[in-house]
N, C-alpha and C. Protein backbone atom coordinates (compact mmCIF):
# COMPACT_ATOMS: atom_id res chain seq x y z
N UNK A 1 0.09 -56.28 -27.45
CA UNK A 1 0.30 -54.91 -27.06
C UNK A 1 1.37 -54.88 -25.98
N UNK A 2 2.48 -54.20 -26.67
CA UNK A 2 3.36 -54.14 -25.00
C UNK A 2 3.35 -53.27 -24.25
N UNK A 3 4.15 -52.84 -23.53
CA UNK A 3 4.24 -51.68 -22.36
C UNK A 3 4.73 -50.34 -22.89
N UNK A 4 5.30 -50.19 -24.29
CA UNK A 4 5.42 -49.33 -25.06
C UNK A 4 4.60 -48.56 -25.64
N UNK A 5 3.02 -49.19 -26.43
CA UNK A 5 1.87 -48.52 -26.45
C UNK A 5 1.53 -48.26 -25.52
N UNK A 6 1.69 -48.36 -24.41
CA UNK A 6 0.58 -48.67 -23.32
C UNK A 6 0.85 -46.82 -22.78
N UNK A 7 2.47 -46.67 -22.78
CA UNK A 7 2.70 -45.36 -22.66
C UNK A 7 2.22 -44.08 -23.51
N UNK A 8 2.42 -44.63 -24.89
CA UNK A 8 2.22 -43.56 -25.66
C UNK A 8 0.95 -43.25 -26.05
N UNK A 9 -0.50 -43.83 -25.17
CA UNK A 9 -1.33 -43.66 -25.28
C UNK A 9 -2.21 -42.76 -23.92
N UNK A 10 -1.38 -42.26 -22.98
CA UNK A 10 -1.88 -42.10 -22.01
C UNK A 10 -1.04 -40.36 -22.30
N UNK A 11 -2.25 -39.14 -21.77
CA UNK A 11 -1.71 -38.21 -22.21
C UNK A 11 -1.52 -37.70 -20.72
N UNK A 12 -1.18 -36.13 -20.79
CA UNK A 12 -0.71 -35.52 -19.81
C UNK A 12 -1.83 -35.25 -18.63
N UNK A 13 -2.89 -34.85 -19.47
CA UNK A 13 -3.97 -34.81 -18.53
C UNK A 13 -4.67 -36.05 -17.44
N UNK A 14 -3.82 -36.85 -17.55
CA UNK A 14 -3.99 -37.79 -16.25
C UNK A 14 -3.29 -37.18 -14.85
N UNK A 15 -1.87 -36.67 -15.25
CA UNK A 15 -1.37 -36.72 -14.70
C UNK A 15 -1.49 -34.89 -13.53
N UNK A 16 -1.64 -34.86 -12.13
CA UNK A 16 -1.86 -34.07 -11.46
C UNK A 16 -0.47 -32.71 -11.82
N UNK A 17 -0.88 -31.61 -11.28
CA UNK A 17 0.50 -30.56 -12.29
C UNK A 17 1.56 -30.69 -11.26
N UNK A 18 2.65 -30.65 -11.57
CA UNK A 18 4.30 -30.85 -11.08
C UNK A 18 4.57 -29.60 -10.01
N UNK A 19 4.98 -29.76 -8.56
CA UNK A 19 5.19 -28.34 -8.27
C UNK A 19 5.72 -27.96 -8.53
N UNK A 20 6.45 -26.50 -7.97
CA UNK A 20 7.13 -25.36 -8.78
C UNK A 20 8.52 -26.13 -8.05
N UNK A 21 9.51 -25.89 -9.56
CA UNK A 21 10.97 -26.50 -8.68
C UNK A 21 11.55 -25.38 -7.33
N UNK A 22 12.14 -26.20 -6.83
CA UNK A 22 12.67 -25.89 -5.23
C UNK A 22 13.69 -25.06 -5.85
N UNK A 23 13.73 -24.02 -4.74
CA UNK A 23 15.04 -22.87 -4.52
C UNK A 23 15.35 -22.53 -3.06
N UNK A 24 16.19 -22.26 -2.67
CA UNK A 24 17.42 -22.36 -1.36
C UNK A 24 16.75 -20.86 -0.96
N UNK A 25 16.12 -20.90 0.32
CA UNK A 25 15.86 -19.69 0.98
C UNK A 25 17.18 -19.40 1.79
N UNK A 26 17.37 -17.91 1.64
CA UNK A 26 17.84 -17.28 2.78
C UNK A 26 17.44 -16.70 3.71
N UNK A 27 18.07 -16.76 5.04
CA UNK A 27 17.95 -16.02 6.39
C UNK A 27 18.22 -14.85 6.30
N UNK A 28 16.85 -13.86 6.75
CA UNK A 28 16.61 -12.56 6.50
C UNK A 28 15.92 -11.88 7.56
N UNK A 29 15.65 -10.63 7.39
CA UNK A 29 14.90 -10.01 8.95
C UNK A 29 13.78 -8.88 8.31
N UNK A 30 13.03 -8.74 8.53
CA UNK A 30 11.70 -7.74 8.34
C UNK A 30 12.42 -6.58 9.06
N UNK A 31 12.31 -5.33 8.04
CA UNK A 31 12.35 -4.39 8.45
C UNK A 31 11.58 -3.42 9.33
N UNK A 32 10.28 -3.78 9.23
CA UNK A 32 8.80 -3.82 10.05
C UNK A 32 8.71 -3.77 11.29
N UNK A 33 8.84 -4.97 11.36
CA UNK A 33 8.64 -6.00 13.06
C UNK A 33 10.11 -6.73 13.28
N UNK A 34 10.95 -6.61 13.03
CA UNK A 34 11.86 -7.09 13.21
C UNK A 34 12.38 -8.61 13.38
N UNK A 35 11.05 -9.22 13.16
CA UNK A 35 10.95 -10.71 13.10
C UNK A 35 12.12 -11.78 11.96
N UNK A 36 11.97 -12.48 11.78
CA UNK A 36 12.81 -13.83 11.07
C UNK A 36 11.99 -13.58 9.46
N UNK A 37 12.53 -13.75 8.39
CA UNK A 37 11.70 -13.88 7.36
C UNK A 37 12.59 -14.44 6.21
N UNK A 38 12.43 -14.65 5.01
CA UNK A 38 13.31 -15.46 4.08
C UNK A 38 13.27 -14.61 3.28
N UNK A 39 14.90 -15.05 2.06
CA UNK A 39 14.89 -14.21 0.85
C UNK A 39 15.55 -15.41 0.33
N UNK A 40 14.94 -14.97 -1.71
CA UNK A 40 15.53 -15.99 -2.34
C UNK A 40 16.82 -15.73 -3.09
N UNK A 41 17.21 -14.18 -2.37
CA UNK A 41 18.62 -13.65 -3.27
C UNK A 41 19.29 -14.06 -2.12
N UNK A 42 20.84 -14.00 -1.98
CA UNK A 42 21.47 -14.13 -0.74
C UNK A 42 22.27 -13.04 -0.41
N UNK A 43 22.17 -12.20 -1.37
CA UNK A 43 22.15 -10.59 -0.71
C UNK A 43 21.66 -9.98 -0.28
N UNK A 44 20.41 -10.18 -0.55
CA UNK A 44 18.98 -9.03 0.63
C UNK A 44 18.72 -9.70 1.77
N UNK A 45 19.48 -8.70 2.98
CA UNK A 45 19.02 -9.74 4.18
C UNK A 45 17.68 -8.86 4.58
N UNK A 46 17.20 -7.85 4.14
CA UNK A 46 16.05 -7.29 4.51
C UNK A 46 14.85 -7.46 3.66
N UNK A 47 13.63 -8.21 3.92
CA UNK A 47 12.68 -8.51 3.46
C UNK A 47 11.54 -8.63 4.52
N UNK A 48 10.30 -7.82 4.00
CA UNK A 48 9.32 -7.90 4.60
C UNK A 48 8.58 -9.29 4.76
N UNK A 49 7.92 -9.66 6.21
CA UNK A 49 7.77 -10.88 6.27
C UNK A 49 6.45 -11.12 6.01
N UNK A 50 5.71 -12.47 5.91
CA UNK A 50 4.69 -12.68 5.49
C UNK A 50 3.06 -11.89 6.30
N UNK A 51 3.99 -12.11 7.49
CA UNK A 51 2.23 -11.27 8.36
C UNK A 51 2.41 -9.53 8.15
N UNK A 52 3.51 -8.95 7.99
CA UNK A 52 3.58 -7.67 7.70
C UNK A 52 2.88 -7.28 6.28
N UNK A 53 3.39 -8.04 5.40
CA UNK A 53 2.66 -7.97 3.56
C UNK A 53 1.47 -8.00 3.92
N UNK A 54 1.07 -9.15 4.68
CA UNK A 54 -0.51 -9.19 4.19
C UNK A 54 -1.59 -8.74 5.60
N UNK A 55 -0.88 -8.42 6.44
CA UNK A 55 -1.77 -7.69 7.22
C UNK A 55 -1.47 -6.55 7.86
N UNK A 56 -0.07 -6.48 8.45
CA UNK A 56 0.15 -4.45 9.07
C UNK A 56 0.37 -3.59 8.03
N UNK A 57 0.76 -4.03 6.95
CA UNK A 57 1.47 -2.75 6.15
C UNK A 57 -0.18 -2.47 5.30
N UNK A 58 -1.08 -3.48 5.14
CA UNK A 58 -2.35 -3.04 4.60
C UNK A 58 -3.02 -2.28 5.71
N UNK A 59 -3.12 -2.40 6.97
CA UNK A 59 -3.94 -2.18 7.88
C UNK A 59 -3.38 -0.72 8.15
N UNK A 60 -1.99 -0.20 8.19
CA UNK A 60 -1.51 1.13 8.32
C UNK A 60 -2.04 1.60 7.24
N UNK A 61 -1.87 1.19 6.13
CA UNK A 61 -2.54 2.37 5.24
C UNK A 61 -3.98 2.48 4.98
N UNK A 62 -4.46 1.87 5.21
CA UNK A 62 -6.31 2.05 5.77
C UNK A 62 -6.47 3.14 6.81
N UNK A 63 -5.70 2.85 8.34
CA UNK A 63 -5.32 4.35 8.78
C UNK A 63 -5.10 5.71 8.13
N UNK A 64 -3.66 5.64 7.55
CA UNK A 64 -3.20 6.82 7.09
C UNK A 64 -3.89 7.59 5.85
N UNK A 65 -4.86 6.36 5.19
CA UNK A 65 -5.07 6.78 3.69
C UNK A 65 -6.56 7.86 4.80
N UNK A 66 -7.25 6.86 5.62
CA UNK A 66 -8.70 7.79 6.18
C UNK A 66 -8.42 8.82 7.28
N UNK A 67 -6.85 9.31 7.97
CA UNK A 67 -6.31 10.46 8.04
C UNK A 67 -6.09 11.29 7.11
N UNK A 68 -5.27 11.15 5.70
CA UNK A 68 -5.60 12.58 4.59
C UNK A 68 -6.49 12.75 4.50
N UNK A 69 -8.06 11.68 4.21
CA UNK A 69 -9.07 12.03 3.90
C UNK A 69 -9.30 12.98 4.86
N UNK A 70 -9.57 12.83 6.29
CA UNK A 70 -9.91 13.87 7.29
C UNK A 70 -9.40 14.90 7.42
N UNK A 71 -8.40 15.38 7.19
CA UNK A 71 -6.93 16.25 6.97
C UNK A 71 -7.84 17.26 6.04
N UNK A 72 -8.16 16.34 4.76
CA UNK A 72 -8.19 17.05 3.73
C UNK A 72 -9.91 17.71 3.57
N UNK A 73 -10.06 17.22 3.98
CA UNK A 73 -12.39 17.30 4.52
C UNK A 73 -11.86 18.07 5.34
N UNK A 74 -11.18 18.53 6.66
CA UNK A 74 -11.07 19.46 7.81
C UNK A 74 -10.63 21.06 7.03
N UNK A 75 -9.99 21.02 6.33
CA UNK A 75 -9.33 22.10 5.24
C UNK A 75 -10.22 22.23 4.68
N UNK A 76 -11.19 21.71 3.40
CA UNK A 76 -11.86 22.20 2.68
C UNK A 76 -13.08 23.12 3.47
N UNK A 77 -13.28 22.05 4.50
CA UNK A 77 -15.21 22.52 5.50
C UNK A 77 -14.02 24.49 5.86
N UNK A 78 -12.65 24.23 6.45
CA UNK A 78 -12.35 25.50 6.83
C UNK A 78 -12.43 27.07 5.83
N UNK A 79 -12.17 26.74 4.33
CA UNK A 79 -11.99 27.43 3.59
C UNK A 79 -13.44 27.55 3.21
N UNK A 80 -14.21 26.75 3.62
CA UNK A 80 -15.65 26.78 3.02
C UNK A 80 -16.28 27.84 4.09
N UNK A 81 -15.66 27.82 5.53
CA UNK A 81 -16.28 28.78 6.42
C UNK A 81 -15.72 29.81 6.32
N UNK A 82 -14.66 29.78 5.65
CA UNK A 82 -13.83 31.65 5.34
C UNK A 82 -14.53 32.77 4.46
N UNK A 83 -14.61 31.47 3.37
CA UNK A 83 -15.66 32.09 2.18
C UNK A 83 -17.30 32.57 2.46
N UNK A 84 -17.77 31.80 3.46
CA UNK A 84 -19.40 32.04 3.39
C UNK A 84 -18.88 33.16 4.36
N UNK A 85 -18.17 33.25 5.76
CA UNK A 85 -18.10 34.32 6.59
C UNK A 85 -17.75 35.80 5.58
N UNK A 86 -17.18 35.80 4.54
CA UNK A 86 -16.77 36.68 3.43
C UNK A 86 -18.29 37.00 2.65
N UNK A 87 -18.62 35.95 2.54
CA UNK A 87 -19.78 36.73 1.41
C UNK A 87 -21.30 37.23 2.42
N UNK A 88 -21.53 36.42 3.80
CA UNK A 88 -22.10 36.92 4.82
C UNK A 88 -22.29 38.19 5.36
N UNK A 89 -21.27 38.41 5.68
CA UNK A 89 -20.59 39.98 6.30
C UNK A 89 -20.23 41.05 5.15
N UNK A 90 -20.17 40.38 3.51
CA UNK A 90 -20.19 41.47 2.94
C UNK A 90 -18.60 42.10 2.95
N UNK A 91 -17.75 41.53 3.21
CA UNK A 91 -16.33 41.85 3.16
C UNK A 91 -15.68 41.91 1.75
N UNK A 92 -15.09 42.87 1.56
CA UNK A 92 -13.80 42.67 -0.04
C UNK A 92 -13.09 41.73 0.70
N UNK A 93 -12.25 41.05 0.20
CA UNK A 93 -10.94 40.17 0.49
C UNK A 93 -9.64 41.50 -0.43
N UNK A 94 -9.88 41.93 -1.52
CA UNK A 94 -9.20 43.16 -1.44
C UNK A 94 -8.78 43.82 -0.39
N UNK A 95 -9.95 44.81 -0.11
CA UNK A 95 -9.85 45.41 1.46
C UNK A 95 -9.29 44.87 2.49
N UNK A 96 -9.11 43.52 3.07
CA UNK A 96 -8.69 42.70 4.11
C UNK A 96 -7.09 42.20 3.78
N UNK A 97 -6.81 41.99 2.18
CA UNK A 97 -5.43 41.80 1.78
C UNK A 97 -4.15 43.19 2.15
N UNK A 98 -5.50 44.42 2.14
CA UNK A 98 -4.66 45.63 1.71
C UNK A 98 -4.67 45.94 3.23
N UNK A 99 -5.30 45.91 4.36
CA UNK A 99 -5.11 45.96 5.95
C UNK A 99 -4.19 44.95 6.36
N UNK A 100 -4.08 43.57 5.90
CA UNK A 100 -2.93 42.88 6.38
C UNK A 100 -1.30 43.38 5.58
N UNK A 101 -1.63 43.86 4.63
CA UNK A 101 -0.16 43.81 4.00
C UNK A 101 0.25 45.49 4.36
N UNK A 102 -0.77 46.13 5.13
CA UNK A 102 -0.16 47.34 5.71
C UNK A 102 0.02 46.90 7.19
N UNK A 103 -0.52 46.17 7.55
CA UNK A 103 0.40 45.95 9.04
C UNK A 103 1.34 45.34 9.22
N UNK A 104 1.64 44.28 8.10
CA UNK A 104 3.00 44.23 8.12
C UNK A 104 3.94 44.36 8.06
């Protein structure tokens, strides 16, 4: 048996997987935080950097997304107290359209 079988008997699955081939980073800047960050084009010098992706730009919109919510819950509860004060008191909204659009 020479060293020739010896190869063609041994399959791929021995072997651990190959990393991903290498590519040339460029020097770039986060638009964010203004920090250092890389790009793999060498035209975009603006790229968001790794702690911005995965933790401020998620963490702002956890903010902003549970501000509309409140925004939008503060508006509805308001229109909800326009309406019950309307059907409470027994008011037309007719009648109240036709007093505002004569005082104006």
């Amino acid at each position: 048996m020479s060293i020739y079988d010896y190869q063609e008997n041994i399959s791929d699955e021995y072997f651990p997987p190959r990393p991903p081939p290498l590519r040339r980073t460029h020097k770039a800047y986060c638009p964010h935080c203004g920090g250092i960050s890389e790009s793999y084009d060498p035209r975009e010098r603006s790229v968001p950097c790794y702690y911005c992706v995965q933790i401020n730009i998620p963490m702002i919109q956890r903010n902003v997304r549970g501000f509309i919510v409140r925004n939008k819950l503060k508006k509805l509860k308001r229109k909800e107290a326009i309406y019950e004060w309307f059907f409470t008191k027994n008011v037309s909204g007719v009648d109240l359209s036709n007093k505002i659009c004569s005082f104006l």
